[in-house]
C-alpha atoms as a PDB file:
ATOM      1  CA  UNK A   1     -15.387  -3.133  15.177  1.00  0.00           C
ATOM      2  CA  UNK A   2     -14.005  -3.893  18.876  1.00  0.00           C
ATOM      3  CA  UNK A   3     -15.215  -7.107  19.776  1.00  0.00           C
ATOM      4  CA  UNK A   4     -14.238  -8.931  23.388  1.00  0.00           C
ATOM      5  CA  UNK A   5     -14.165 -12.965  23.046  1.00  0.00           C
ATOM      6  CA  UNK A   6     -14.242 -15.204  26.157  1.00  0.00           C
ATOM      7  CA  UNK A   7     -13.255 -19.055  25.864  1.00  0.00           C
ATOM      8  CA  UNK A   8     -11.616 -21.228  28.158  1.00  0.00           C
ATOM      9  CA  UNK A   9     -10.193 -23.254  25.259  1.00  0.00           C
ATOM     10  CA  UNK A  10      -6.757 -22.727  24.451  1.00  0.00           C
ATOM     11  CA  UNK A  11      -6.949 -24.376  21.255  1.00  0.00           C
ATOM     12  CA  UNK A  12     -10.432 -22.604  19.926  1.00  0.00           C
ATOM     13  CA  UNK A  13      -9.520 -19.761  21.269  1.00  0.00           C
ATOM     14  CA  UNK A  14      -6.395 -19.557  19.515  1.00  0.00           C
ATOM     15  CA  UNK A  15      -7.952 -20.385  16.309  1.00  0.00           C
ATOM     16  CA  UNK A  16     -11.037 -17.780  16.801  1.00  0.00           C
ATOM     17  CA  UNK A  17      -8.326 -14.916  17.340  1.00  0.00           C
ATOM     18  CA  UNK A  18      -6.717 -15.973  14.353  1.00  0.00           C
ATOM     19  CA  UNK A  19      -9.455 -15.744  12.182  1.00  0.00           C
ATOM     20  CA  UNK A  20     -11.305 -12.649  13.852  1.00  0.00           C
ATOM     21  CA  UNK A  21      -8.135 -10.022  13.970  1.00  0.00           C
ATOM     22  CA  UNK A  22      -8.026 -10.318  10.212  1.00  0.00           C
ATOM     23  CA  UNK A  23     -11.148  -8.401   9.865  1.00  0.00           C
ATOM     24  CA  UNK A  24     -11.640  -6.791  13.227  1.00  0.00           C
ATOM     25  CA  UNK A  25     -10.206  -5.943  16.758  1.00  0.00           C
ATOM     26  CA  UNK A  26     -10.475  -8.090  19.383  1.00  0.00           C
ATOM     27  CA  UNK A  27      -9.593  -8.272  23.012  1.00  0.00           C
ATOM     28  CA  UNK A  28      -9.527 -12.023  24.479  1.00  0.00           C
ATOM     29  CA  UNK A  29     -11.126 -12.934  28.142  1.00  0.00           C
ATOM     30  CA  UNK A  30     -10.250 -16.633  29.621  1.00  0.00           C
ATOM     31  CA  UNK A  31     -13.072 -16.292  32.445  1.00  0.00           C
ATOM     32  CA  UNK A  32     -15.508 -13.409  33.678  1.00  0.00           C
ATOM     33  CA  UNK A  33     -13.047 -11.878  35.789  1.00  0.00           C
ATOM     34  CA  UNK A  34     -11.212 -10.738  32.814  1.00  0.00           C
ATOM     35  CA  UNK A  35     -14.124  -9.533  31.226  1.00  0.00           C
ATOM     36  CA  UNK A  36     -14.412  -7.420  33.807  1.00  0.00           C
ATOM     37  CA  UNK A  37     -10.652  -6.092  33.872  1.00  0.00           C
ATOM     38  CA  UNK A  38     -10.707  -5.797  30.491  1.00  0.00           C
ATOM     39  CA  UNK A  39     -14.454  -3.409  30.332  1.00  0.00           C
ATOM     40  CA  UNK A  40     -12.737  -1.126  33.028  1.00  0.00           C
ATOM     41  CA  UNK A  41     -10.918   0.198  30.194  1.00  0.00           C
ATOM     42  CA  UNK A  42     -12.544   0.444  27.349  1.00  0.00           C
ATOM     43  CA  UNK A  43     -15.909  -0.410  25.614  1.00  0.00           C
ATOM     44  CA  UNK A  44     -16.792  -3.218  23.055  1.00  0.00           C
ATOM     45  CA  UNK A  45     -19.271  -2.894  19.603  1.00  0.00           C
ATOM     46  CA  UNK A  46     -19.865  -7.069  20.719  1.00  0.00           C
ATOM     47  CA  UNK A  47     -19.506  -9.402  23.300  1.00  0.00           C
ATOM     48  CA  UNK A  48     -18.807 -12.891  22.119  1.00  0.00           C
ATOM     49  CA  UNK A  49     -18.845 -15.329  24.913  1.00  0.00           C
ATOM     50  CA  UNK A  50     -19.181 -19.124  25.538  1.00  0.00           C
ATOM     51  CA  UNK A  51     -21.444 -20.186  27.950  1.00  0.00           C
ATOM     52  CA  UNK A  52     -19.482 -23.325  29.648  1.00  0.00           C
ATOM     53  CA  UNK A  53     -16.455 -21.215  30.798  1.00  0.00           C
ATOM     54  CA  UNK A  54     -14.525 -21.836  34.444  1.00  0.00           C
ATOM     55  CA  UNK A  55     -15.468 -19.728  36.896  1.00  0.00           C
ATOM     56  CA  UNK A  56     -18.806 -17.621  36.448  1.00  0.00           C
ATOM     57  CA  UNK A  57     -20.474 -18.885  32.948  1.00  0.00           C
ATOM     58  CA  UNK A  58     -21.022 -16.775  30.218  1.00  0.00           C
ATOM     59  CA  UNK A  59     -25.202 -16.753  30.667  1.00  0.00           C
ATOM     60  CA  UNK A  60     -24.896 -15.877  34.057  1.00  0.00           C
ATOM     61  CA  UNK A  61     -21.839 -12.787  32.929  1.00  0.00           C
ATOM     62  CA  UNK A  62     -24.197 -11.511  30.715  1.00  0.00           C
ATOM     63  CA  UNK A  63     -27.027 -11.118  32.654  1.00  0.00           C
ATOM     64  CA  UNK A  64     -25.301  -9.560  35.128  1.00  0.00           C
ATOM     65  CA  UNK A  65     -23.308  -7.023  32.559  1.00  0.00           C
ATOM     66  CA  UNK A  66     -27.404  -6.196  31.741  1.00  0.00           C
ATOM     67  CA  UNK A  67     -27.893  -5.739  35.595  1.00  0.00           C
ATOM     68  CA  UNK A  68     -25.580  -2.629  35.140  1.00  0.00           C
ATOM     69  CA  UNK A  69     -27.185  -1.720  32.009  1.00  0.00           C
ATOM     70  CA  UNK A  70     -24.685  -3.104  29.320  1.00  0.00           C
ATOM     71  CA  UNK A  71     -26.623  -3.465  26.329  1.00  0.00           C
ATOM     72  CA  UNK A  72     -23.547  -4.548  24.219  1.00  0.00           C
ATOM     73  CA  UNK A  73     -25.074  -6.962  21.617  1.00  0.00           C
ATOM     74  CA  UNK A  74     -23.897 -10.692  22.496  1.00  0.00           C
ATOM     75  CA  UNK A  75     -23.175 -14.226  20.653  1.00  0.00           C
ATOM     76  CA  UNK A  76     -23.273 -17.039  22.526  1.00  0.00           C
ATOM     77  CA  UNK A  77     -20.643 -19.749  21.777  1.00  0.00           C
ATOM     78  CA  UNK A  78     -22.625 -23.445  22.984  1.00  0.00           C
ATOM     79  CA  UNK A  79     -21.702 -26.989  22.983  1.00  0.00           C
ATOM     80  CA  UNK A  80     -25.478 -27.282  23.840  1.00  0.00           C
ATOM     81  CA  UNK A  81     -28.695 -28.308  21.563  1.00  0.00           C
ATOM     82  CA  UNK A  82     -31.449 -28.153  23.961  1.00  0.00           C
ATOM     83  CA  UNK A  83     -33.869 -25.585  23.672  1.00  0.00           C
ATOM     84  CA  UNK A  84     -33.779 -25.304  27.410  1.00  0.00           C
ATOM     85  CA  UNK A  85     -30.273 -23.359  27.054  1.00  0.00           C
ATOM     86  CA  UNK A  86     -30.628 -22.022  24.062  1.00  0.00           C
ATOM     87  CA  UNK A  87     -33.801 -20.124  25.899  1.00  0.00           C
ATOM     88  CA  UNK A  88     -31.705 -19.308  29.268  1.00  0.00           C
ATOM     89  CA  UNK A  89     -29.070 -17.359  26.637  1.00  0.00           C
ATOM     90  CA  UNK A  90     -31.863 -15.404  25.065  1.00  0.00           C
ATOM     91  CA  UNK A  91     -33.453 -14.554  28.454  1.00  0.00           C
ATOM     92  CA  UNK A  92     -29.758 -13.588  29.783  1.00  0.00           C
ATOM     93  CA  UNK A  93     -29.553 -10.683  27.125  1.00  0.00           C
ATOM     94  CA  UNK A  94     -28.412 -12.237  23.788  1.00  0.00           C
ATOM     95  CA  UNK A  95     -28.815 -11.571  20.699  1.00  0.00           C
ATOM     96  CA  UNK A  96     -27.346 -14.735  18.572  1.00  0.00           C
ATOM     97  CA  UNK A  97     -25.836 -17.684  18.994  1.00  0.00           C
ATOM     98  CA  UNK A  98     -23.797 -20.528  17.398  1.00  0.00           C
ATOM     99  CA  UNK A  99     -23.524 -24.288  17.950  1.00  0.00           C
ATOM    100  CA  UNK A 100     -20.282 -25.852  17.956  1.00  0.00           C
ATOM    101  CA  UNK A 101     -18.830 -27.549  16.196  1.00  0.00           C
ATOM    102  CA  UNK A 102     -19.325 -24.287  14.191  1.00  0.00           C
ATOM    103  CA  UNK A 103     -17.430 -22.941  10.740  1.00  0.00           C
ATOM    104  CA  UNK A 104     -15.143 -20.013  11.109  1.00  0.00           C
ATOM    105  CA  UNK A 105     -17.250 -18.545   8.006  1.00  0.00           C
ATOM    106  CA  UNK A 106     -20.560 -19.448   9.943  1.00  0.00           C
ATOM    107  CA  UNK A 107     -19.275 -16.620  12.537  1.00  0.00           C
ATOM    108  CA  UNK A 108     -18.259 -14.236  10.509  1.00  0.00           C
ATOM    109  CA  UNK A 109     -21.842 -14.314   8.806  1.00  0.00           C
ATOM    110  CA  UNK A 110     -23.567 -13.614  12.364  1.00  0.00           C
ATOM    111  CA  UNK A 111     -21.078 -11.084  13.614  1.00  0.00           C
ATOM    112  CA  UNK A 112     -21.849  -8.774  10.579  1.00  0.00           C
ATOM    113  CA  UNK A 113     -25.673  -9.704  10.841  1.00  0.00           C
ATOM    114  CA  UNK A 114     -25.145  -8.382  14.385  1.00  0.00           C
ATOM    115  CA  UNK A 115     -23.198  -5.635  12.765  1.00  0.00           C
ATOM    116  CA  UNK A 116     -25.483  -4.625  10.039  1.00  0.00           C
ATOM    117  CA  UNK A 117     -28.720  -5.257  12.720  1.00  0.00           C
ATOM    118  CA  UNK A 118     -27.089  -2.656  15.629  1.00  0.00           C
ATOM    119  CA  UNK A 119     -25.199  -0.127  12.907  1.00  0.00           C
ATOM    120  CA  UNK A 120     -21.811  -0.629  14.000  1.00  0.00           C
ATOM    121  CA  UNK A 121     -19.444   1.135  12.150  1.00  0.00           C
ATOM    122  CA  UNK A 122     -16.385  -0.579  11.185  1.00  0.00           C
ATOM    123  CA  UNK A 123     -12.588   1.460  12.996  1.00  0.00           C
ATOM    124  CA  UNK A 124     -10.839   2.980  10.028  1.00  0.00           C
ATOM    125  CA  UNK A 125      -7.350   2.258  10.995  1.00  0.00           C
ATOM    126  CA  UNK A 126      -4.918   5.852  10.574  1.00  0.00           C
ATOM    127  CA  UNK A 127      -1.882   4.880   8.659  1.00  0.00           C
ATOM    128  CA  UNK A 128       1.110   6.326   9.961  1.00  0.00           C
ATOM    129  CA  UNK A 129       3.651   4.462   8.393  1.00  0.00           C
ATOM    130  CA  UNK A 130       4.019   1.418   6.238  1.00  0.00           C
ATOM    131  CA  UNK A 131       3.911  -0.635   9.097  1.00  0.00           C
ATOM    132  CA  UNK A 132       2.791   1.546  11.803  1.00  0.00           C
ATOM    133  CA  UNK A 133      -1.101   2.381  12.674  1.00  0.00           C
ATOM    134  CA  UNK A 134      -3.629   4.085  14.519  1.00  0.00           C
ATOM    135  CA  UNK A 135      -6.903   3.045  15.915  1.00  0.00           C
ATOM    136  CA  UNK A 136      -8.402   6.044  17.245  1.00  0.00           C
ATOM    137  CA  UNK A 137     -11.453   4.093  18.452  1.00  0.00           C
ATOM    138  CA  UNK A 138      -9.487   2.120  21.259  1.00  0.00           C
ATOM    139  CA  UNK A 139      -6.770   4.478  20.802  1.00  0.00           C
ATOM    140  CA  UNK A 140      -4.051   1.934  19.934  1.00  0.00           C
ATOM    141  CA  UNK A 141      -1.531   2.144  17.953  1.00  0.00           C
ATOM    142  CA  UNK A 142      -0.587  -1.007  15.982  1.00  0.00           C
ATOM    143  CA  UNK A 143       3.614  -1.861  15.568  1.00  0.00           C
ATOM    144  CA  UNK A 144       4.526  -5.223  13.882  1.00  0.00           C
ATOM    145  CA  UNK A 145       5.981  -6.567  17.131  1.00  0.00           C
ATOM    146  CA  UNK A 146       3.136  -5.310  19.709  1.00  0.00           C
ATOM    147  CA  UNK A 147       0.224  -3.167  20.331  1.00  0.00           C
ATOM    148  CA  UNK A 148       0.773   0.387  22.361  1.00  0.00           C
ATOM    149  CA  UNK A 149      -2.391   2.137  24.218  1.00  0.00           C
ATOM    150  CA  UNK A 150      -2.572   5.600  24.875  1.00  0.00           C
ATOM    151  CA  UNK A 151      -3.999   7.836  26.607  1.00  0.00           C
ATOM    152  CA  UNK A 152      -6.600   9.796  26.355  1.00  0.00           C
ATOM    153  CA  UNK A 153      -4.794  13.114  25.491  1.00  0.00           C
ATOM    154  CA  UNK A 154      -2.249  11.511  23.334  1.00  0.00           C
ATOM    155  CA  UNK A 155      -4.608   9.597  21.231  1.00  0.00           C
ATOM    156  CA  UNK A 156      -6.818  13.414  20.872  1.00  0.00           C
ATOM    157  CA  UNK A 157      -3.464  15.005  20.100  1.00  0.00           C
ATOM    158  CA  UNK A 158      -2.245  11.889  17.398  1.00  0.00           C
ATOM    159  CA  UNK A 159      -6.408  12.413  15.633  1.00  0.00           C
ATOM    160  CA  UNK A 160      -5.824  15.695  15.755  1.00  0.00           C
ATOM    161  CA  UNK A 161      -2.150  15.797  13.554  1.00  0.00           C
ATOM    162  CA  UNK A 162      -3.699  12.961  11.265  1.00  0.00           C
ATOM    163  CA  UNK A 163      -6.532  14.844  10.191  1.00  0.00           C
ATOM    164  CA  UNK A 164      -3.829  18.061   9.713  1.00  0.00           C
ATOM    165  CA  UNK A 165      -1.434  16.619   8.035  1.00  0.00           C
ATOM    166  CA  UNK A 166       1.761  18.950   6.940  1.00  0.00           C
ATOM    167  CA  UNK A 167      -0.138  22.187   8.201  1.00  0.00           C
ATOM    168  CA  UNK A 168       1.368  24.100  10.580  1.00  0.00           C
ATOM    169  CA  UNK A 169      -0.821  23.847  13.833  1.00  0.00           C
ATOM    170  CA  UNK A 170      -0.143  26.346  16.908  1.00  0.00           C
ATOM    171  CA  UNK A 171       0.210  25.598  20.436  1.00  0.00           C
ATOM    172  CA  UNK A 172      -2.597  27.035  20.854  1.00  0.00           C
ATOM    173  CA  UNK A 173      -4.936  25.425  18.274  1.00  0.00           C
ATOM    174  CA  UNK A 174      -3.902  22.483  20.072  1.00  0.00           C
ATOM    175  CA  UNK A 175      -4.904  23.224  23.190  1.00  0.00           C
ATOM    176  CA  UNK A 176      -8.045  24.586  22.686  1.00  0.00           C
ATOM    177  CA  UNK A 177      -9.234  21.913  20.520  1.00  0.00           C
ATOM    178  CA  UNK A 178      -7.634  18.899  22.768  1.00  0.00           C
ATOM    179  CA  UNK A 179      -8.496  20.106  26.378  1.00  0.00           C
ATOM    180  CA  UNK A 180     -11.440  22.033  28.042  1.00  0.00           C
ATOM    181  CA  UNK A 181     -11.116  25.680  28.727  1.00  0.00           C
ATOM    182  CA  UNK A 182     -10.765  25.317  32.222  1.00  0.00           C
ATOM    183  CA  UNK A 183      -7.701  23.020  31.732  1.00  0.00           C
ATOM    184  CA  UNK A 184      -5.378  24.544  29.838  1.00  0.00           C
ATOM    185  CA  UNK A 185      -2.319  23.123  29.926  1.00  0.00           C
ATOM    186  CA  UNK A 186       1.277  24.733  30.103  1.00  0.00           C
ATOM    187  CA  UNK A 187       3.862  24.540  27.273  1.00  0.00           C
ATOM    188  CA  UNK A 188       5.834  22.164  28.924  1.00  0.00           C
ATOM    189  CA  UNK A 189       2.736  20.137  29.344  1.00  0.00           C
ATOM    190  CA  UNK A 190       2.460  19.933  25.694  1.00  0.00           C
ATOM    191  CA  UNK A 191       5.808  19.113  24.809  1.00  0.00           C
ATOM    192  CA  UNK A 192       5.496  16.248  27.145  1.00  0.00           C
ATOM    193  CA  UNK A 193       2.719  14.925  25.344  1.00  0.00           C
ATOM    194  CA  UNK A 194       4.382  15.261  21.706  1.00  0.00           C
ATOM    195  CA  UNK A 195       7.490  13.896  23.054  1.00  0.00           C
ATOM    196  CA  UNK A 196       5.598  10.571  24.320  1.00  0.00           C
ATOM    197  CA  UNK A 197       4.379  10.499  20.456  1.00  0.00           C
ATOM    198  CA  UNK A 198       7.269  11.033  19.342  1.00  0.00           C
ATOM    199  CA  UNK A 199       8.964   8.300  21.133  1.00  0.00           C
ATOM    200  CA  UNK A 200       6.500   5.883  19.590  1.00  0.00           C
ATOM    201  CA  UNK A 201       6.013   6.891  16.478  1.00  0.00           C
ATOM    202  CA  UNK A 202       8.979   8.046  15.734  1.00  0.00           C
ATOM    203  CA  UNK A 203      11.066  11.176  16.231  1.00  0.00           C
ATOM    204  CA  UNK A 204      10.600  12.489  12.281  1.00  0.00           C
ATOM    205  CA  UNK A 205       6.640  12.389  12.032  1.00  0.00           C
ATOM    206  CA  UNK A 206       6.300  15.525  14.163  1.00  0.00           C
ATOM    207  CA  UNK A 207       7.968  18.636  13.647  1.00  0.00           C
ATOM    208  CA  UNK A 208       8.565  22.082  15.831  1.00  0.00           C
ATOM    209  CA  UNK A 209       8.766  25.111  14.157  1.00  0.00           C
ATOM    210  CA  UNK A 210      10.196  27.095  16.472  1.00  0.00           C
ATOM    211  CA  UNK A 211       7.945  29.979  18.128  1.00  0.00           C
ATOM    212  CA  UNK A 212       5.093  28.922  15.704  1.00  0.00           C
ATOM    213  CA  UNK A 213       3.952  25.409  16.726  1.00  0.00           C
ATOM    214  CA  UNK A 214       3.903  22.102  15.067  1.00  0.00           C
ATOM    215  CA  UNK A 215       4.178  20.101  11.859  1.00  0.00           C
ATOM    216  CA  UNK A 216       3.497  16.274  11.421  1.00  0.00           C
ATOM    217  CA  UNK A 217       4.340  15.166   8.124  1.00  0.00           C
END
């Protein structure tokens, strides 16, 4: 579950990461502009914002992300108790929301309400290592010391291997099941691709049989 979180706290927002990336993956936003940065590149299963942020605050992000026709399901983070607010967040687009001073627990419970409410389907993280892994969702891959993106063809090509594990795959079964017909890449297209793998997942995981294609083991 890819969830984006945006606080202007240092200190909560230290302790919400904390306690979230045990269970899921999240991407953290200080203000709205970063929300936005961060949405250019990839899509969230839940939005969960404060509402008293700098900048633009989180009710008036969120209606404008519905503006463009972001139905994202959203949690409000509020410091407020008046109904008055509490009814601007619903009218803004969102779904929940959760007082502070709040228990970590007390989130978890209404992030997989949301969960269970919208069926979102939890990321089932590729192992490809002991310490190395895959999240073909936002097409990360996961090292102990820092997180790698890929792109789009890589991450196709590192699903692909994964689910054919220590079969020999062609150059051609590759191609045809990675890119479109009319896009075809060369050979040394392909290599370039396996060799960016390679370089991150190390050099052993993916083997070329010569003149027949590819192994990862």
């Amino acid at each position: 579950m890819n969830i984006l979180l945006m606080e202007d706290d240092p200190v909560l927002s230290d302790i919400l990461l904390d306690f979230l990336r045990e269970d899921y993956s999240v991407d953290y936003a200080f203000n709205a502009e970063e929300v936005y940065n961060l949405l250019e590149k990839k899509s969230y299963d839940l939005f969960i914002f404060d509402i008293n942020v700098t900048g633009q605050n989180g009710l008036d992000l969120l209606q404008e992300l519905r503006s463009f026709s972001d139905s994202t399901p959203a949690i409000f983070i509020t410091a407020y108790n008046d109904t008055k607010h509490l009814q601007k967040a619903f009218d803004a687009g969102a779904h929940d929301y959760i007082k502070k001073p709040f228990e970590l627990e007390e989130l978890k419970v209404r992030i997989e309400s949301t969960k269970r409410l919208f069926h979102i389907e939890s990321t089932q993280l590729e192992s490809i290592s002991q310490d190395i892994s895959f999240n073909p969702q936002t097409k990360e891959i996961q090292t102990p010391t820092k997180t790698i993106s890929l792109g789009s063809k890589d991450a196709l090509l590192l699903s692909y291997f994964l689910k054919n594990k220590n079969r020999l795959i062609s150059n051609e079964e590759l191609t045809q099941n990675i890119w479109d017909f009319d896009s075809i890449p060369s050979d040394a297209t392909l290599r370039s691709h396996i060799r960016t793998l390679r370089e991150i997942i190390g050099k052993e995981k993916i083997k070329t049989i010569r003149g027949e294609g590819y192994l990862y083991e």
